[in-house]
Protein backbone atom coordinates (compact mmCIF):
# COMPACT_ATOMS: atom_id res chain seq x y z
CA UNK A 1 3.04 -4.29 -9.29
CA UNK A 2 2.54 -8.04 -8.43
CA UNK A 3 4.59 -8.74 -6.19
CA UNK A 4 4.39 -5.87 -3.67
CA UNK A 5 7.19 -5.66 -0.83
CA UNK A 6 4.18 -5.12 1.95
CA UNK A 7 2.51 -8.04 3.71
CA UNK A 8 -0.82 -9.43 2.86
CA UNK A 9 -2.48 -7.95 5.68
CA UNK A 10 -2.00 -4.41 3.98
CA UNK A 11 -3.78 -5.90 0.60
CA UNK A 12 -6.88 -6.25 2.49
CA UNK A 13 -7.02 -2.83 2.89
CA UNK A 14 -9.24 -0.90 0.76
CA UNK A 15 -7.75 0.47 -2.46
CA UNK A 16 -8.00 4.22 -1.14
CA UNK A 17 -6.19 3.65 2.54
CA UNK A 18 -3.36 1.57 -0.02
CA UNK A 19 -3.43 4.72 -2.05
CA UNK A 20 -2.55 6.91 1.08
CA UNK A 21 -0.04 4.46 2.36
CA UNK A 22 1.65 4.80 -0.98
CA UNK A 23 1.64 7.90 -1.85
CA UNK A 24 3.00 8.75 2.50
CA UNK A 25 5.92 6.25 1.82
CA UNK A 26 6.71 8.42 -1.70
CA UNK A 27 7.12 11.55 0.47
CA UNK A 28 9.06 9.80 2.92
């Protein structure tokens, strides 16, 4: 998962809020 479709500003994030964001866009 290199080359991820979201922005840079979400890889700033720490790895637990990107966890959440993934796993909310999964459900949706």
């Amino acid at each position: 998962m290199s080359s991820t479709p979201f922005p840079p500003v979400l890889r700033r994030i720490s790895a637990s809020d990107n966890a959440a964001i993934a796993h909310v866009i999964r459900q949706v």
